[in-house]
Protein backbone atom coordinates (compact mmCIF):
# COMPACT_ATOMS: atom_id res chain seq x y z
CA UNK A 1 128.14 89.64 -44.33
CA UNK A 2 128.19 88.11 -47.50
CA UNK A 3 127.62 84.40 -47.48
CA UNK A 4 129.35 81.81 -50.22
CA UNK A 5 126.36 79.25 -52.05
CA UNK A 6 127.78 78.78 -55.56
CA UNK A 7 129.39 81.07 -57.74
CA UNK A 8 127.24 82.43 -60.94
CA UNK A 9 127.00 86.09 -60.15
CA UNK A 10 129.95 87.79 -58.66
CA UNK A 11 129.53 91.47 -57.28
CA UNK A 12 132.86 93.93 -57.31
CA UNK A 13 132.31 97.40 -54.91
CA UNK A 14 134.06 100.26 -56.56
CA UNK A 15 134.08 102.43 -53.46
CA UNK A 16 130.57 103.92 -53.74
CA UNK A 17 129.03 101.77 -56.66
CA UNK A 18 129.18 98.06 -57.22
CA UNK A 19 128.94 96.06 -61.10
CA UNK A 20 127.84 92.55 -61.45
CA UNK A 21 129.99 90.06 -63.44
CA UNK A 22 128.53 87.01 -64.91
CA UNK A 23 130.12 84.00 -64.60
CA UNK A 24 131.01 83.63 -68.24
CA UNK A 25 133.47 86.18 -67.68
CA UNK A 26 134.94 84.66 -64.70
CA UNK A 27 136.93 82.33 -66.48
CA UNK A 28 138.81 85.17 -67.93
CA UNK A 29 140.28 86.85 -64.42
CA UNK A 30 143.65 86.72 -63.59
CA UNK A 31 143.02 88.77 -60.12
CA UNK A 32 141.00 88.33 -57.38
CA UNK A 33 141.53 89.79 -54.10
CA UNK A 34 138.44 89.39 -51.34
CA UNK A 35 140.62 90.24 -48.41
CA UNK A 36 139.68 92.01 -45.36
CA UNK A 37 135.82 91.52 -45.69
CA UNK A 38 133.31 89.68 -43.15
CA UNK A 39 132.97 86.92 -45.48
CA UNK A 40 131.51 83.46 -44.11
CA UNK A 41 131.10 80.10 -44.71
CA UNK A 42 133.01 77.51 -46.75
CA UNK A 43 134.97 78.03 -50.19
CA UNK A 44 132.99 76.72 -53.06
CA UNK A 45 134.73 74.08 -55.26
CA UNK A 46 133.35 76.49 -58.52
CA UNK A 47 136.54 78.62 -58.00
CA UNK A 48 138.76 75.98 -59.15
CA UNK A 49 136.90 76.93 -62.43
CA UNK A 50 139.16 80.38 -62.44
CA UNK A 51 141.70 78.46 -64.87
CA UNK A 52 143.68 81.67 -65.81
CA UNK A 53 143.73 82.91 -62.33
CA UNK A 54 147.33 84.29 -61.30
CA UNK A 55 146.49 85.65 -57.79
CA UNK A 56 143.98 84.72 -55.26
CA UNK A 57 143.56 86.41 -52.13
CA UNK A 58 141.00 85.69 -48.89
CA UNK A 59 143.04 86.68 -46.55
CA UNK A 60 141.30 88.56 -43.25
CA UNK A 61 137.65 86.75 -43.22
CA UNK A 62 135.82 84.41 -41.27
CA UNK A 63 135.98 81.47 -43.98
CA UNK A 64 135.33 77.86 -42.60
CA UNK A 65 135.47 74.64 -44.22
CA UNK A 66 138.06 73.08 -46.14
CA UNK A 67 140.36 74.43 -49.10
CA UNK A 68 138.61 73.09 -51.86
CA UNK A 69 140.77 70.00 -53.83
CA UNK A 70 139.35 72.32 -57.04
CA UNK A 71 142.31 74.55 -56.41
CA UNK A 72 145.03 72.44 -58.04
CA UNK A 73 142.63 72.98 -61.41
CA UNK A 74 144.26 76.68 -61.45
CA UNK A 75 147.21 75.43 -62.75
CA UNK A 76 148.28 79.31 -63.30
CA UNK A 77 148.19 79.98 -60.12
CA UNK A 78 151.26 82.29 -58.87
CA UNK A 79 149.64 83.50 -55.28
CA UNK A 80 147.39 82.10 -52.51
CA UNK A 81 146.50 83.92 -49.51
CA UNK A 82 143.84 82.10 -47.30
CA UNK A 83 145.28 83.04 -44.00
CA UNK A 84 143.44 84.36 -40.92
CA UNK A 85 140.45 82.29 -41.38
CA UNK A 86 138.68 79.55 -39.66
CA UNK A 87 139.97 76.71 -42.57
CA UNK A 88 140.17 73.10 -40.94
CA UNK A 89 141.04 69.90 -42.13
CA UNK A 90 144.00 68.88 -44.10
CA UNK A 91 145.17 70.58 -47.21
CA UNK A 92 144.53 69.49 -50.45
CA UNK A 93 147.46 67.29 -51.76
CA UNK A 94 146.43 69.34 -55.14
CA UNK A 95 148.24 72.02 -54.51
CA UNK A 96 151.19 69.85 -54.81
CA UNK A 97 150.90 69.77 -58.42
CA UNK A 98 150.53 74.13 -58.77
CA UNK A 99 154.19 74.59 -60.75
CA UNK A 100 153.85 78.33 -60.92
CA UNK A 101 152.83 79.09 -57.80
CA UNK A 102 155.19 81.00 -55.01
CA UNK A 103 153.46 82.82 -52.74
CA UNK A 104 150.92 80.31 -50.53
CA UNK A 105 149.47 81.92 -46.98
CA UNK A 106 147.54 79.64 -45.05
CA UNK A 107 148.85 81.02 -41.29
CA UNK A 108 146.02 81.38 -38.42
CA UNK A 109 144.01 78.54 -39.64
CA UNK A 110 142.81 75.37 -38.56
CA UNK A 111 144.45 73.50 -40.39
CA UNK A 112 146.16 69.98 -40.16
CA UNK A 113 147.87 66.68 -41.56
CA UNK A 114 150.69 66.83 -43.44
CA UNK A 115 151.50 69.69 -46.30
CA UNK A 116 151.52 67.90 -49.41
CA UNK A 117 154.78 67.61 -51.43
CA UNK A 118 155.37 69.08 -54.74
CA UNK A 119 157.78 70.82 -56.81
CA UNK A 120 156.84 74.52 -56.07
CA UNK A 121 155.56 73.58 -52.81
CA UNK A 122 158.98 71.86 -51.32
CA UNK A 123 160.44 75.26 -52.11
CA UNK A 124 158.20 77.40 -50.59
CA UNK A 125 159.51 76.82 -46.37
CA UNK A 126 158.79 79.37 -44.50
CA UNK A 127 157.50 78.25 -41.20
CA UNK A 128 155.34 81.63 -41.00
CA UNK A 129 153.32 80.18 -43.95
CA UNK A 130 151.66 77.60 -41.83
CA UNK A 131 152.30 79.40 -38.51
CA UNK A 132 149.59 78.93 -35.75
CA UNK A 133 146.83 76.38 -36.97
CA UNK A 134 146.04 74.99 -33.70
CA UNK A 135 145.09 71.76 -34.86
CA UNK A 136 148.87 71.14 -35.63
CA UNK A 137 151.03 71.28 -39.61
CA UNK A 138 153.28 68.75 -40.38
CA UNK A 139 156.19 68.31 -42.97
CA UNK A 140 159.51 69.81 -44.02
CA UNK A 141 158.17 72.65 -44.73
CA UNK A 142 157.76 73.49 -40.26
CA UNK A 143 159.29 72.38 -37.33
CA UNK A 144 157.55 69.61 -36.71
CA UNK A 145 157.77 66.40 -38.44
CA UNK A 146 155.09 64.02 -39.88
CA UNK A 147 154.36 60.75 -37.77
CA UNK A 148 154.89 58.03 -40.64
CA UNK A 149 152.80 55.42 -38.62
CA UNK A 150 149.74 58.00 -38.94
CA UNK A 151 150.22 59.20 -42.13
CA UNK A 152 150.09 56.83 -45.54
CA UNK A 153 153.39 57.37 -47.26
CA UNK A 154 153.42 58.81 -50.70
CA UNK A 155 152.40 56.50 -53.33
CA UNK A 156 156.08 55.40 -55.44
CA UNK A 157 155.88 53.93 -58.90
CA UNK A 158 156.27 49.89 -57.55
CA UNK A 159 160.21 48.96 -58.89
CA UNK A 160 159.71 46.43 -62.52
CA UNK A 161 161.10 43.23 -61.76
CA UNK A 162 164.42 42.73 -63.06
CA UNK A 163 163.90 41.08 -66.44
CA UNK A 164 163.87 41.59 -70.40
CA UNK A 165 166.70 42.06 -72.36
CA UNK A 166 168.94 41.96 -69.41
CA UNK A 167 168.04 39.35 -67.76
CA UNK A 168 167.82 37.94 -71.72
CA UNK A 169 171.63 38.34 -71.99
CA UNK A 170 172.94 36.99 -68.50
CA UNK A 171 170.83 34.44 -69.33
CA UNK A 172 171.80 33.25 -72.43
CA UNK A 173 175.63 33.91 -71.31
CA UNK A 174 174.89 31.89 -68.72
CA UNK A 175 173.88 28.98 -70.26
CA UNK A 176 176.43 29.52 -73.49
CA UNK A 177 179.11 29.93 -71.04
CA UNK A 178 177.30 26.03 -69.48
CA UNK A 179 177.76 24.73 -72.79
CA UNK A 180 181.94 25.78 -73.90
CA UNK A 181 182.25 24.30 -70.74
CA UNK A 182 180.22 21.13 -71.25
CA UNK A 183 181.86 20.53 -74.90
CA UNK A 184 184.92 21.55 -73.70
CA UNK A 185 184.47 18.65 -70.80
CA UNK A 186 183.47 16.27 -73.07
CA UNK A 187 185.24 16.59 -75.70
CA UNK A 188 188.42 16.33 -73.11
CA UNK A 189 187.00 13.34 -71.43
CA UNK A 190 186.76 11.56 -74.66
CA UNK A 191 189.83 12.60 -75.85
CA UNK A 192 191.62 11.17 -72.30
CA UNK A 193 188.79 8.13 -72.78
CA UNK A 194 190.23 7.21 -76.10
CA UNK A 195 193.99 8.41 -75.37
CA UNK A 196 193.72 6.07 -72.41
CA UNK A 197 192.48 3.16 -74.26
CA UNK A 198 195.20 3.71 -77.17
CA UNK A 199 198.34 4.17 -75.12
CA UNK A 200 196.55 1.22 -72.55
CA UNK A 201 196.60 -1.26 -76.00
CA UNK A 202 200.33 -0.49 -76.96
CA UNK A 203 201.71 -3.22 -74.50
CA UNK A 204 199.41 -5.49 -75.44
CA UNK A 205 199.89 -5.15 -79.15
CA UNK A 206 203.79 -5.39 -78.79
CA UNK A 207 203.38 -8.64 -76.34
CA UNK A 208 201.43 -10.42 -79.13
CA UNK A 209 203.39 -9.57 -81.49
CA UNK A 210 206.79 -10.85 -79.84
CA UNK A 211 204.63 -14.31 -79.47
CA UNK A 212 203.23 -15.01 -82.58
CA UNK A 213 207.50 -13.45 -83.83
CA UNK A 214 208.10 -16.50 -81.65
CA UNK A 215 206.01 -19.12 -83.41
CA UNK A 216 207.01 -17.81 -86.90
CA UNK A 217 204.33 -15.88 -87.75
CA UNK A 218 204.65 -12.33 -89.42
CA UNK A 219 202.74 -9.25 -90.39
């Protein structure tokens, strides 16, 4: 059995000789398939460190722990196979933002909690992905759907208040439109004010003259 501690020294079996690779080299793998091995313990978080790393495969082993967050680091990532394990916990919302990746096994696990969204990941629904992890999937990816009252919605970008330049402009509309109306008010109401007073002092003015006609006075 070959127990995980931390990756610096990784050992490859070439059916009946083995070769050591340093971990400077690891960096440069684009390949790595541990399947079908007695293989214990958890994952260690130094994988995410395999940055060019197209396919990873631990399918087959007795693996415990949780998939390490690390793993959304492999941004090259085209294949995960970590089925037929022991895995528990939830998985790593991480692997929401993998955009290459297509193939993910994580079957005859552990595992639970909702399956994080993402681009690749919304795409990739096949139940028999997440199929049997007694502790119970969730999400549109299987059958069963997520409880919302147990599980914190996805954070959304909070909506901007409705403001700047167009809330500047039906503002100053607004208020322009306030004002035609107010000069055009006023400048009615004085016009009636002083149309009223005019045609009001035509009687008079004719009465007084007729009056001072009569006493012999003209102008």
């Amino acid at each position: 059995m070959l127990r995980f501690a931390s990756i610096s020294w990784l050992e490859v079996f070439w059916k009946t000789h083995h070769q050591g690779l340093p971990n400077k080299h690891l960096g440069l793998y684009t390949f790595l398939d541990l399947s079908n091995n007695q293989l214990t313990g958890a994952i260690p978080d130094s994988l995410g460190n395999l940055r060019s790393l197209k396919e990873l495969n631990f399918s087959h082993n007795s693996l415990s722990g949780q998939i390490p967050a690390s793993f959304g680091n492999m941004k090259e990532l085209e294949s995960l196979d970590l089925s037929r394990n022991n895995l528990s916990g939830e998985i790593p919302a991480s692997l929401g933002t993998l955009l290459q990746i297509t193939n993910l096994q994580l079957s005859d696990n552990n595992l639970s909690g909702r399956i994080p969204a993402g681009p690749q990941m919304d795409r990739m629904n096949d139940p028999s992905s997440y199929a049997n992890n007694d502790a119970g999937l969730c999400g549109i990816q299987t059958a069963k759907p997520c409880d919302d009252n147990d599980t914190p919605p996805p954070a959304t970008q909070e909506a901007a208040p409705r403001g700047g330049l167009e809330n500047e402009e039906g503002f100053w509309f607004s208020w322009m439109t306030a004002g035609i109306g107010y000069g055009t008010g006023f400048f009615t109401m004085v016009l009636g004010v002083y149309g009223f007073g005019y045609f009001h002092r035509i009687p008079e003015l004719r009465q007084r003259r007729r009056m001072m006609r009569r006493r012999g006075i003209r102008f």
